[in-house]
Structures are given as C-alpha cells and as structure tokens.
Protein backbone atom coordinates (compact mmCIF):
# COMPACT_ATOMS: atom_id res chain seq x y z
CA UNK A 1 -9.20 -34.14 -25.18
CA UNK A 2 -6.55 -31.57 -24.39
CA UNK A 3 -5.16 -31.55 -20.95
CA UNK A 4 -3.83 -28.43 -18.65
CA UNK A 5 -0.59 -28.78 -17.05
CA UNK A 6 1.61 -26.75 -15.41
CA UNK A 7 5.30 -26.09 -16.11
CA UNK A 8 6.71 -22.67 -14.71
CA UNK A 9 6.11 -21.21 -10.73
CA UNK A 10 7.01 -17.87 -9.87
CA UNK A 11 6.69 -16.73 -6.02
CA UNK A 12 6.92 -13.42 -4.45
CA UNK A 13 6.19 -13.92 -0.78
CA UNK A 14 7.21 -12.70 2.84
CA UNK A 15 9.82 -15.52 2.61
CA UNK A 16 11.48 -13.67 0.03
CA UNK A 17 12.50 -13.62 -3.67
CA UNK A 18 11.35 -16.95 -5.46
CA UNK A 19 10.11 -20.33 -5.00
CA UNK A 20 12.75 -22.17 -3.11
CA UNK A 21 12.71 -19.54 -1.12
CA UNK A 22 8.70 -19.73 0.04
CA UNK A 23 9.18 -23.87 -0.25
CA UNK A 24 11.73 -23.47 2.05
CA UNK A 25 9.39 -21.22 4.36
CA UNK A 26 6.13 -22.83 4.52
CA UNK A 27 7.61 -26.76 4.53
CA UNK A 28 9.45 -25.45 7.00
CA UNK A 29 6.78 -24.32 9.14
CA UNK A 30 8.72 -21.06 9.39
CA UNK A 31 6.15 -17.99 10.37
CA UNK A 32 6.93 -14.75 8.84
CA UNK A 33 4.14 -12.72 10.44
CA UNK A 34 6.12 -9.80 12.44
CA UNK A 35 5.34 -5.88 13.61
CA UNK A 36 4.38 -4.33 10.59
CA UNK A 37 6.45 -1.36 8.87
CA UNK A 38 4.75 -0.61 5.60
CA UNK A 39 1.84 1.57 7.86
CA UNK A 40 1.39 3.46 10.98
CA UNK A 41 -0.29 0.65 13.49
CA UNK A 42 -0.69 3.54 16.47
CA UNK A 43 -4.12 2.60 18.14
CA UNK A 44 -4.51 -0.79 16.66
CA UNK A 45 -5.25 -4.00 18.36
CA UNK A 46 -3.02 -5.36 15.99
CA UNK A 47 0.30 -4.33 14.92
CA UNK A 48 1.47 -7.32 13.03
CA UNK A 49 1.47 -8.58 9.18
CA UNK A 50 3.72 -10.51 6.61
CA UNK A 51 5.29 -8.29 4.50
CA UNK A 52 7.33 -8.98 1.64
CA UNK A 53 11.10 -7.94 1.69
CA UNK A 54 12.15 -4.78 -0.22
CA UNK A 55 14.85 -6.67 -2.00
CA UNK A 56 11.95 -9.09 -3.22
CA UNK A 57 10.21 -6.63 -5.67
CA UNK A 58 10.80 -5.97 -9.10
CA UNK A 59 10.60 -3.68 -12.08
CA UNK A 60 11.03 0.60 -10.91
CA UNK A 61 9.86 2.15 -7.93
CA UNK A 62 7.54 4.22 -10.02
CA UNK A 63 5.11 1.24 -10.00
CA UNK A 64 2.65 0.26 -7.34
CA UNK A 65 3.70 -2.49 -4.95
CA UNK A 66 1.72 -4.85 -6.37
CA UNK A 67 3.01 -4.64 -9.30
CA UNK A 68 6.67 -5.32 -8.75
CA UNK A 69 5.38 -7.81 -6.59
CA UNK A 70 3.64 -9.91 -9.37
CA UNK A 71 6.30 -8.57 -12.22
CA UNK A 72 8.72 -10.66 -10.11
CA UNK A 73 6.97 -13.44 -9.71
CA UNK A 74 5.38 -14.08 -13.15
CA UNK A 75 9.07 -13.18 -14.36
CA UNK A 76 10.16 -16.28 -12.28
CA UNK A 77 7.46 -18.71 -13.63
CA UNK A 78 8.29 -17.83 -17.52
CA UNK A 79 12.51 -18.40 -16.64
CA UNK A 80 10.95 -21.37 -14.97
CA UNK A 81 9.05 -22.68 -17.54
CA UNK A 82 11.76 -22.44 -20.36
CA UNK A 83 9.33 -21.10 -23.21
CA UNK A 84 10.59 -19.70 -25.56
CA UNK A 85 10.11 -15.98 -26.46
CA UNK A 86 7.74 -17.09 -29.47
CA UNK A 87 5.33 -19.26 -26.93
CA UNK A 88 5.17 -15.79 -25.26
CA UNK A 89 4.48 -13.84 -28.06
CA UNK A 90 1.08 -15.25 -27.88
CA UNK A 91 0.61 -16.56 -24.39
CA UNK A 92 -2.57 -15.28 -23.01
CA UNK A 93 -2.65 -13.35 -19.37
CA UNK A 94 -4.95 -13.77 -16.72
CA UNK A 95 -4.54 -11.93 -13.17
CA UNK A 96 -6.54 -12.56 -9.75
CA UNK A 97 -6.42 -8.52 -8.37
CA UNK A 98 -8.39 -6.94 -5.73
CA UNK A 99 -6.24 -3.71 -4.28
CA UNK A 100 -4.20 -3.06 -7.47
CA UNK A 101 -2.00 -0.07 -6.65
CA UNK A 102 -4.09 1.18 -3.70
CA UNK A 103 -1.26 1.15 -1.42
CA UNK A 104 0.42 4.24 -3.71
CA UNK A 105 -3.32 5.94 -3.80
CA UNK A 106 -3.26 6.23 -0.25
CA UNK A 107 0.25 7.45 0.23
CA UNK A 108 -0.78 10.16 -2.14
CA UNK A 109 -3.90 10.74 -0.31
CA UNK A 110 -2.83 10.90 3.28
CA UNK A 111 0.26 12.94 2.69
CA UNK A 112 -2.75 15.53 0.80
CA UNK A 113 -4.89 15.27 3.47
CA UNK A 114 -2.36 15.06 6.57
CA UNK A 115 -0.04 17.58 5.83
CA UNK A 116 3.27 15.03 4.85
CA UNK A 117 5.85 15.25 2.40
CA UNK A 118 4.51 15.81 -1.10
CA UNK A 119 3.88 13.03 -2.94
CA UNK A 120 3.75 12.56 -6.96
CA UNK A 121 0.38 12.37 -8.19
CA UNK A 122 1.07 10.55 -11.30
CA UNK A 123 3.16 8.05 -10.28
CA UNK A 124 0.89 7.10 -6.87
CA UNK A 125 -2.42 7.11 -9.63
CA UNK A 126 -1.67 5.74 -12.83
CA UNK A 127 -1.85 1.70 -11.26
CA UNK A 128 -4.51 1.88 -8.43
CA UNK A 129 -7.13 0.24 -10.21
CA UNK A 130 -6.14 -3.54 -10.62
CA UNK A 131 -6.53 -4.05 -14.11
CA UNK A 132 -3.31 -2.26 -14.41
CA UNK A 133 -1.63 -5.24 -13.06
CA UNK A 134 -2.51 -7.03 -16.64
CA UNK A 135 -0.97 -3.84 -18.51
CA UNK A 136 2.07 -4.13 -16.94
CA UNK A 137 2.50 -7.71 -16.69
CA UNK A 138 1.87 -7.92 -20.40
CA UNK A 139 3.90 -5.71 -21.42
CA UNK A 140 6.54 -6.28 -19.56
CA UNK A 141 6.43 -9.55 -20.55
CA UNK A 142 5.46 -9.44 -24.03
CA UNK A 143 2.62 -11.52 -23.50
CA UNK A 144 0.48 -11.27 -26.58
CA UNK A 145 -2.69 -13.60 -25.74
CA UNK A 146 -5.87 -12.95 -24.64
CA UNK A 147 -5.87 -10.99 -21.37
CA UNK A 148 -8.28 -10.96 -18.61
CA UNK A 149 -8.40 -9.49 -14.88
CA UNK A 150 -10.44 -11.34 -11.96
CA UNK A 151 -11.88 -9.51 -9.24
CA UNK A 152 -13.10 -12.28 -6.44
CA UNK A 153 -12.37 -10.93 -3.64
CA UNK A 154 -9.65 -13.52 -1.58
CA UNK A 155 -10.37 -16.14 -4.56
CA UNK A 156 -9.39 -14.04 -7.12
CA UNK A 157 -5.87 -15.91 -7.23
CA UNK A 158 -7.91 -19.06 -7.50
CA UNK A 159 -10.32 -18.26 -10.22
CA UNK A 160 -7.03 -16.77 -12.39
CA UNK A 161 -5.76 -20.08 -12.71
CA UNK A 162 -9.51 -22.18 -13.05
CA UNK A 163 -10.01 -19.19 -16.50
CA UNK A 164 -6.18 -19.87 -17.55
CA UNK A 165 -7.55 -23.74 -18.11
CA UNK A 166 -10.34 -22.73 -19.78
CA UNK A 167 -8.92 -20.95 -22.17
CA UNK A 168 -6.60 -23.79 -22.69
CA UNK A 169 -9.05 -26.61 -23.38
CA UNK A 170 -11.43 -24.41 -25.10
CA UNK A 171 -8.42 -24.20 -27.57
CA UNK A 172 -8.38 -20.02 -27.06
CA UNK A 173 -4.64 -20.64 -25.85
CA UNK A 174 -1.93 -22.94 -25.98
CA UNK A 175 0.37 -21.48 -23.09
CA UNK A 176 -1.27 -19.14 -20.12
CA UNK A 177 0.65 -17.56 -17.24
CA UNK A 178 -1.86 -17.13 -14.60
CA UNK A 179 -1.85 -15.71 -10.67
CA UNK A 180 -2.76 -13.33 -8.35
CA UNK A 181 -0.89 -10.33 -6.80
CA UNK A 182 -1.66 -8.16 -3.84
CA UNK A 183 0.13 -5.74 -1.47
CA UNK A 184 -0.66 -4.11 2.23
CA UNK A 185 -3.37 -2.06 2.01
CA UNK A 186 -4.21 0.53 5.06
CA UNK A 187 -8.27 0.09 3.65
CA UNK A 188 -7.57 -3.71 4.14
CA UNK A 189 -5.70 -3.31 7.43
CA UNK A 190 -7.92 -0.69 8.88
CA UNK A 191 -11.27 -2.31 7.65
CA UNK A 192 -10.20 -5.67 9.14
CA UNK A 193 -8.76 -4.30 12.60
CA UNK A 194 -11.98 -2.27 12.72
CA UNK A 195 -14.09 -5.38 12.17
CA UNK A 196 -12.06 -7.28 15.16
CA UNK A 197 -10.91 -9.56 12.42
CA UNK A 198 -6.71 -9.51 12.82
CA UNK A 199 -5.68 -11.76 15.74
CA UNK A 200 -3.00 -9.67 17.45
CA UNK A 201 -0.52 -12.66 17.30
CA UNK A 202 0.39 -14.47 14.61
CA UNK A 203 -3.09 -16.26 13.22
CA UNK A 204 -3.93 -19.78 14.16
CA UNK A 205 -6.01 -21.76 11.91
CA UNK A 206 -8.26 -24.74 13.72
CA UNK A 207 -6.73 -24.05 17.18
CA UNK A 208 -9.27 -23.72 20.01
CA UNK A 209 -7.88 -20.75 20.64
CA UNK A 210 -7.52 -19.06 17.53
CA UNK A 211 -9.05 -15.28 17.19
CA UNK A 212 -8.93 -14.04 13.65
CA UNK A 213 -6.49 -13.33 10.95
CA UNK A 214 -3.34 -12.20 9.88
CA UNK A 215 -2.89 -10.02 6.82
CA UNK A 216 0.07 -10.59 4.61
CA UNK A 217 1.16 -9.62 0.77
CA UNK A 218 2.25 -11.19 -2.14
CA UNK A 219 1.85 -12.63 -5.47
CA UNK A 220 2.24 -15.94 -7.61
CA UNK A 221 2.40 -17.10 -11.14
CA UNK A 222 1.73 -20.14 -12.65
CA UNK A 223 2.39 -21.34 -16.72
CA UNK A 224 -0.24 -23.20 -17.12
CA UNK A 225 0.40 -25.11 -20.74
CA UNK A 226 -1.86 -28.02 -23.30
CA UNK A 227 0.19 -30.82 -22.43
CA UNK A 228 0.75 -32.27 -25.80
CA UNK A 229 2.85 -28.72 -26.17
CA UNK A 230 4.61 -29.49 -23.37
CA UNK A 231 5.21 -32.72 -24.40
CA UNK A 232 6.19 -31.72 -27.48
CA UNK A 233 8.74 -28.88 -26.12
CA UNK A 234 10.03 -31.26 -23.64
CA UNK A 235 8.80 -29.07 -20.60
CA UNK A 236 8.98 -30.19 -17.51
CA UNK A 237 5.49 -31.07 -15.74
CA UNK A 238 4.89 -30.05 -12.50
CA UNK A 239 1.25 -31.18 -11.72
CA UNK A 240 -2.01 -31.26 -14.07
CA UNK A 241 -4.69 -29.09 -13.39
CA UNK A 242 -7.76 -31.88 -13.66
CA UNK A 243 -10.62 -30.02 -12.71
CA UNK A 244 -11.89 -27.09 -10.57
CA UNK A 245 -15.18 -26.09 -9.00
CA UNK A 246 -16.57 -22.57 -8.40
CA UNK A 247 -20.05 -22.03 -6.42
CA UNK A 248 -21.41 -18.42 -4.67
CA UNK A 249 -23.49 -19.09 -1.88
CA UNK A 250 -25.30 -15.60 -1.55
CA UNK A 251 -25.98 -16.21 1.73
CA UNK A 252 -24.59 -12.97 3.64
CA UNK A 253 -22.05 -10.12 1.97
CA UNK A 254 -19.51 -11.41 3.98
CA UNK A 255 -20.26 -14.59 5.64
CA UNK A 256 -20.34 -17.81 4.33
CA UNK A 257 -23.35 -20.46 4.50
CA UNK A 258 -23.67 -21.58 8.68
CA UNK A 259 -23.38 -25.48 6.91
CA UNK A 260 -20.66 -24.70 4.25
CA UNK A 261 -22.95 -25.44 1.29
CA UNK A 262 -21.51 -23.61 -0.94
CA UNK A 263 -18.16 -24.82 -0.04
CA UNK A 264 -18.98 -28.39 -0.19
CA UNK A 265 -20.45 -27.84 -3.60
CA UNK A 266 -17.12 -26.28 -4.95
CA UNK A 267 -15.39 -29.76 -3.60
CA UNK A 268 -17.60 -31.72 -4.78
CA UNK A 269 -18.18 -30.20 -8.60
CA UNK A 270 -13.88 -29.98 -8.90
CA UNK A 271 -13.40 -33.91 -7.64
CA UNK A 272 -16.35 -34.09 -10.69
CA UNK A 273 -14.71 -32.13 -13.15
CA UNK A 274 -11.31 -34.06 -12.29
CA UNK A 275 -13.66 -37.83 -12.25
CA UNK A 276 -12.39 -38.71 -9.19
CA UNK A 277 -13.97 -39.53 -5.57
CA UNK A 278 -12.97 -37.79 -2.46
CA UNK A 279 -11.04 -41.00 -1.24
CA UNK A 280 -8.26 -40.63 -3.89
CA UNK A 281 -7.03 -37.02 -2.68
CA UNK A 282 -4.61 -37.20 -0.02
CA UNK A 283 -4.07 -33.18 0.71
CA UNK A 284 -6.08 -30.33 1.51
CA UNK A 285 -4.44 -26.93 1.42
CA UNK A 286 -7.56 -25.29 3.14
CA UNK A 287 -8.49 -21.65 3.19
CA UNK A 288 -7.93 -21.76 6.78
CA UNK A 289 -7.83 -18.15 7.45
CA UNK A 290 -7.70 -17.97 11.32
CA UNK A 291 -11.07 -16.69 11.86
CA UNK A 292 -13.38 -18.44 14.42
CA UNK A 293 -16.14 -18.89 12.03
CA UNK A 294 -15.13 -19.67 8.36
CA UNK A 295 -12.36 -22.16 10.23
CA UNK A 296 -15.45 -23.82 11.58
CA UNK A 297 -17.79 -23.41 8.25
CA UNK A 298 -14.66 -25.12 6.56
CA UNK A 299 -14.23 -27.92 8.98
CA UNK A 300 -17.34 -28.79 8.62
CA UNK A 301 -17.31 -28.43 4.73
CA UNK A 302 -14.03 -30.49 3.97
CA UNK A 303 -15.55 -33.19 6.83
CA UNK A 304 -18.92 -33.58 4.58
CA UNK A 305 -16.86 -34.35 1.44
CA UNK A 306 -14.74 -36.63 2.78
CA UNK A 307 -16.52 -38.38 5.22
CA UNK A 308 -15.32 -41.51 3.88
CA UNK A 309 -11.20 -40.37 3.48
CA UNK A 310 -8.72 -39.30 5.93
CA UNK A 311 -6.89 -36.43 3.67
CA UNK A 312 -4.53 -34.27 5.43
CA UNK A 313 -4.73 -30.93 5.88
CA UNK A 314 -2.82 -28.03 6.30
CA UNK A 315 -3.10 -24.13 5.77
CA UNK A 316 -0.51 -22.33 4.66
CA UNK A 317 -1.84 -18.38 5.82
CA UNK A 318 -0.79 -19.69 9.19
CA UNK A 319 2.54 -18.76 7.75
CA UNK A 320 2.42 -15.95 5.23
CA UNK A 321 -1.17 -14.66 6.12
CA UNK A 322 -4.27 -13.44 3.87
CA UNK A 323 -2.52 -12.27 1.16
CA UNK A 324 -6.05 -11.60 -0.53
CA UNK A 325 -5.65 -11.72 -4.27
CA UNK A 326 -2.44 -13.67 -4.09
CA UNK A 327 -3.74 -16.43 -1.28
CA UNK A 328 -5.09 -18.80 -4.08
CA UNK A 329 -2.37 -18.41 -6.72
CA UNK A 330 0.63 -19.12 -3.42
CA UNK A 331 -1.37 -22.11 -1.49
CA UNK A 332 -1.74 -23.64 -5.09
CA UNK A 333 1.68 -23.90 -5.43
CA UNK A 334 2.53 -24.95 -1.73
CA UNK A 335 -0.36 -27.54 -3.00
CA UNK A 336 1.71 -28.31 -6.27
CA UNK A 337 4.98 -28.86 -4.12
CA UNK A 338 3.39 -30.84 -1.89
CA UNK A 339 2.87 -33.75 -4.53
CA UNK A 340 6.09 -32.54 -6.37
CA UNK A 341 7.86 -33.26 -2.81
CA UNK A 342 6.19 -35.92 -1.24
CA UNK A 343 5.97 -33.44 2.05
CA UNK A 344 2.93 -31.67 3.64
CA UNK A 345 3.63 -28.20 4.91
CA UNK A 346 2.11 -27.99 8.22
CA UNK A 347 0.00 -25.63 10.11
CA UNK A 348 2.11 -23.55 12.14
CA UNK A 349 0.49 -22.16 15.60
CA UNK A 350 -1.48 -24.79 16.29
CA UNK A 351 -1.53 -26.04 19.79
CA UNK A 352 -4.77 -27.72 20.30
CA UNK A 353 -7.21 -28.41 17.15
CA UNK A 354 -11.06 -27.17 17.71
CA UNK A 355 -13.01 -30.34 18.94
CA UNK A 356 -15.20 -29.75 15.97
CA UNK A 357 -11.99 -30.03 13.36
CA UNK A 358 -12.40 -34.22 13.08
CA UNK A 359 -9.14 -34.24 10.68
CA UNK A 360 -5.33 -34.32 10.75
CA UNK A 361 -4.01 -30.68 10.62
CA UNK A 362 -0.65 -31.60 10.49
CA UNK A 363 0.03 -28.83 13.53
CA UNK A 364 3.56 -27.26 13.77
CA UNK A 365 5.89 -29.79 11.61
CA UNK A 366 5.62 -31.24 8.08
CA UNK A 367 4.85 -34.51 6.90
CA UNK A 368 6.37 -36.56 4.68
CA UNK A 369 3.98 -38.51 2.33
CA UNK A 370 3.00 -39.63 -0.80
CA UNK A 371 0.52 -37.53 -2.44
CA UNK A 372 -0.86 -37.88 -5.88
CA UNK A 373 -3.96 -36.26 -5.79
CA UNK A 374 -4.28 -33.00 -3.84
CA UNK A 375 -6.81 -30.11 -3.64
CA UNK A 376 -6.39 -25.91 -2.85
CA UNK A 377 -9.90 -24.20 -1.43
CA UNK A 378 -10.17 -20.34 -1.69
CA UNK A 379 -13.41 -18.97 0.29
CA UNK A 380 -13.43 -15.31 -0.60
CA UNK A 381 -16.08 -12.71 0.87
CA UNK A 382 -19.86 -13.13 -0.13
CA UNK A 383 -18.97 -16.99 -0.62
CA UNK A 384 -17.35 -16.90 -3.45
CA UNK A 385 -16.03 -20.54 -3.36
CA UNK A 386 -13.45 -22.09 -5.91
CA UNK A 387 -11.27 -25.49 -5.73
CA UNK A 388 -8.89 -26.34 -7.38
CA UNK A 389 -7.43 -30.18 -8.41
CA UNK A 390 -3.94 -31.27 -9.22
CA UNK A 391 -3.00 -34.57 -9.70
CA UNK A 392 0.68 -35.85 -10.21
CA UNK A 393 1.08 -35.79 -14.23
C-alpha cells in the first residue's frame, strides 16, 4: 500500500517571506490584518486586509501577483524538500487557483476606463486566468509531471493537496508539489464589502461578537512524496497525509447546509479514509472564517463529529484572513506544524466564544500539546467541503 507524506513547505504569507516566518506569526497569535494599500478603500465599510509584503514576492514584476506569490512559495517547499533536480524532472503539479492574475486585469482595466496612467496590456493579460499559475510554476520549476489546476472556490488550496495524493497512491506520481495561491482582488474586495461580509476590524472567528471576514493573500506549497521514496532518499517527514474527505452540499450558491451536513460528511469520510475515530485527533484547524453563520454551521458540524472527543480548535484566518485559494494549502501547514511542534496556534480576537461554540478555541495565546493526529477543514462557496488528515509519520 503506498503511503503520502510530506517533506518540503513553502509559505508566502502577510507574515512575510517563508515558513518560519508565518510559524512565527500565527503561533504567535500575531494579527497582520491592517489598512489596506494594494486598492482604493474610499466609501467602504471596510478598509482593512492582510497583504503580503512587497519584499515577499518572487520571480519579475511582469507577472501577476499571484504568481510571484506562489513562485516563492513552491520555490521554498522544493529547497525544503532537498529533491533532487531529477525527482523534479518528473514531479507532477497541482495548483488550488481562483483569481489567477485578476489583480493585473483590473489595473489594466480601470486605468482604460478611468482615465489613469497607461497601463501594458500584455503584461496585465497574459496570467489572469488561473491556469496560468500551473504554466509558470512548471516551468519555472522544471516540473515535468502531470499537471492539473483546481478551481473550488476557498477550498481550492485544499482539494490541490487531496489530488496531489491521489496521484501518488494511484502510482501516476512519485513526488507532487501541491498548493494554492491567491492575491487581493478589487472583484473579491468589492463583492464581499458589497455583500456586508468584511468585518471592519480585524475578523473574529467564534466570538459573540464577531461580524464577518477579513480578506487576506497568499500562497503555499507542499511536496507531497510515496514514502518508501522518501525513505529511500532519506527525506525528512513532516506529517503523512492519511486520508481526506470531499462532499458538496448543493444546498444554496453560497450558503452552506443550516445543520452542516455536508461538512460533517467531509469529517467523517477523511477520519474513514485515514481508519481512525474522531477521539484520536487532537486539533482542528477550522475554516473559521469570521462570518456569523458558517462560524455557527461549523460549530455545530465539528460538535456532531466529535461529540465524544474534546479536540482543540483554532483558526488561523483570524490572523492572516481569507486568503481564498491559498486558505487550505496555509492552515494545512499551520495544521502540519502544529503536530511537528507540539503547539496549537490560537485564535486571535477572541474575547468571548458564541454560547453555541461547546469547544476549546484556544482564544488569544497558543497551546502547548501533544498532537498526533490533527485535521484542516476548508468550506468554500456552494458547500464545497474538503478535510484533510495528517497524522505524525
């Protein structure tokens, strides 16, 4: 039976270049929503997102944002990894996208439209759909393997890495770097401020008081690897990647089932796929986007499945924000770390849990504790549900 492991992370995140850096960040509890610079915010309600640093990005300014941001990251988790240029040769590719280089395309098209500096049609173009991300990243990278692009919404990031294993133990692959990548959008952050969606402070996952989300950017790679090759090649083993569940609840275009059904049957089919029962896992990194109703959906998910455990849980956009695309690929490795570390990044923001949240969000300050099972949940628009399970290898 061949196994999936995982032996390279690559971060790009508002913390900075680099996974120490974002470790350092969310374990931390460190917030790095602030005022926003990347877009106008004049007549907002909110003026406030987690952007990545300019000195963070990678590759020439003649590529989108998201781009550099995942050539930087993925760039990381190869270094990180230690393969050697042959394994890459034919390493397959597979990318969680959603805005691809939108953020150019509307440079281009409000500087048309409004009259501003002229702005290079080419270069603000070529990348805004986001299979582009795969071109460049292989490429770049020399990745020779099969290639694929995920578009699922905010679980795109999540799905990347549940297709990276199955090309693995379907024996399609022997080495896969797998992620997500996503920059600011002004369709995201218009569409969201218009919706009364972005909480004008820094989001607040399970508080009481919370009153939507934050939007942030990034991206994150994973090499994901058959462990008898990383055995073999003396890698280093992060985690193993023992099962995964993915369910769409078609309940609403954007809304997820009142009862979490679809949620709950994502948990549930992943704890299958990894044979184990909800009582071993000891960490939840939960979607927890801020928002008064999918916080609640989830609460009441995550409390169905484990009636019977006490797992903590934590949720990491309270820190870095919904970085769409990215937010599956960067709360699976806070997830990964979490084991790896034997600490629990906390929930930042949170002053007084929602009665109706019955477990331990670990509000405002890590926790240290032993962790050998641990899951990531990524609840993307239309309920499209995926979990994730790692389990120390």
């Amino acid at each position: 039976m061949i196994r999936t492991v995982v032996t390279g992370l690559g971060v790009t995140s508002p913390f900075g270049a680099g996974t120490k850096a974002f470790w350092t960040g969310v374990a931390g509890g460190t917030c790095a929503i602030r005022p926003i610079t990347l877009l106008d915010t004049d007549g907002f309600r909110c003026r406030i997102a987690a952007e990545v640093p300019a000195d963070a990005l990678a590759g020439s300014p003649r590529r989108s944002r998201a781009d550099r941001l995942a050539l930087a990251a993925a760039r990381e988790a190869i270094a990180d990894s230690g393969l050697a240029r042959a394994d890459c040769r034919d390493a397959g590719l597979v990318i969680g996208a959603v805005g691809g280089g939108m953020f150019e395309a509307e440079k281009w098209y409000w500087a048309r439209t409004r009259g501003g500096a002229p702005v290079d049609a080419a270069s603000s173009l070529r990348a805004v759909l986001p299979f582009s991300h795969a071109e460049t990243l292989g490429k770049a990278l020399s990745l020779g393997g099969p290639r694929e692009t995920v578009v699922a919404a905010c679980s795109s990031g999540a799905v990347s890495l549940a297709l990276a294993r199955d090309l693995i133990e379907d024996g399609l692959a022997t080495v896969v770097v797998a992620g997500g990548a996503d920059s600011v959008t002004r369709i995201c952050y218009m569409g969201f401020n218009a919706l009364r969606l972005l909480d004008p402070e820094p989001c607040r996952p399970f508080d009481r008081e919370r009153r939507g989300m934050s939007i942030g950017e990034g991206a994150a790679f994973l090499v994901l690897e058959d462990a008898e090759h990383a055995r073999a090649r003396g890698a280093y083993v992060y985690a193993e990647l023992s099962g995964y569940g993915i369910t769409t609840d078609a309940f609403h275009p954007t809304s997820p089932h009142p009862e979490g059904d679809g949620m709950v049957r994502a948990m549930r089919g992943a704890l299958s796929d990894a044979g184990i029962g909800p009582a071993e896992v000891g960490y939840v990194n939960a979607h927890g986007t801020g928002t008064p109703q999918n916080d609640r959906v989830e609460a009441r998910a995550i409390a169905r499945v484990f009636e019977t455990g006490e797992p903590l849980v934590s949720a990491t956009k309270s820190m870095i924000g919904h970085t769409m695309a990215a937010a599956g690929s960067l709360e699976t490795v806070a997830t990964i770390l979490a084991i790896v570390e034997g600490v629990v990044p906390p929930t930042a923001n949170l002053c007084a849990a929602d009665p109706d949240v019955t477990f331990d969000c670990v509000p405002g300050t890590a926790r240290t504790a032993a962790i050998d099972c641990a899951i990531s949940n990524s609840f993307g628009f239309g309920g499209q549900n995926v979990t994730l399970v790692f389990r120390r290898s």
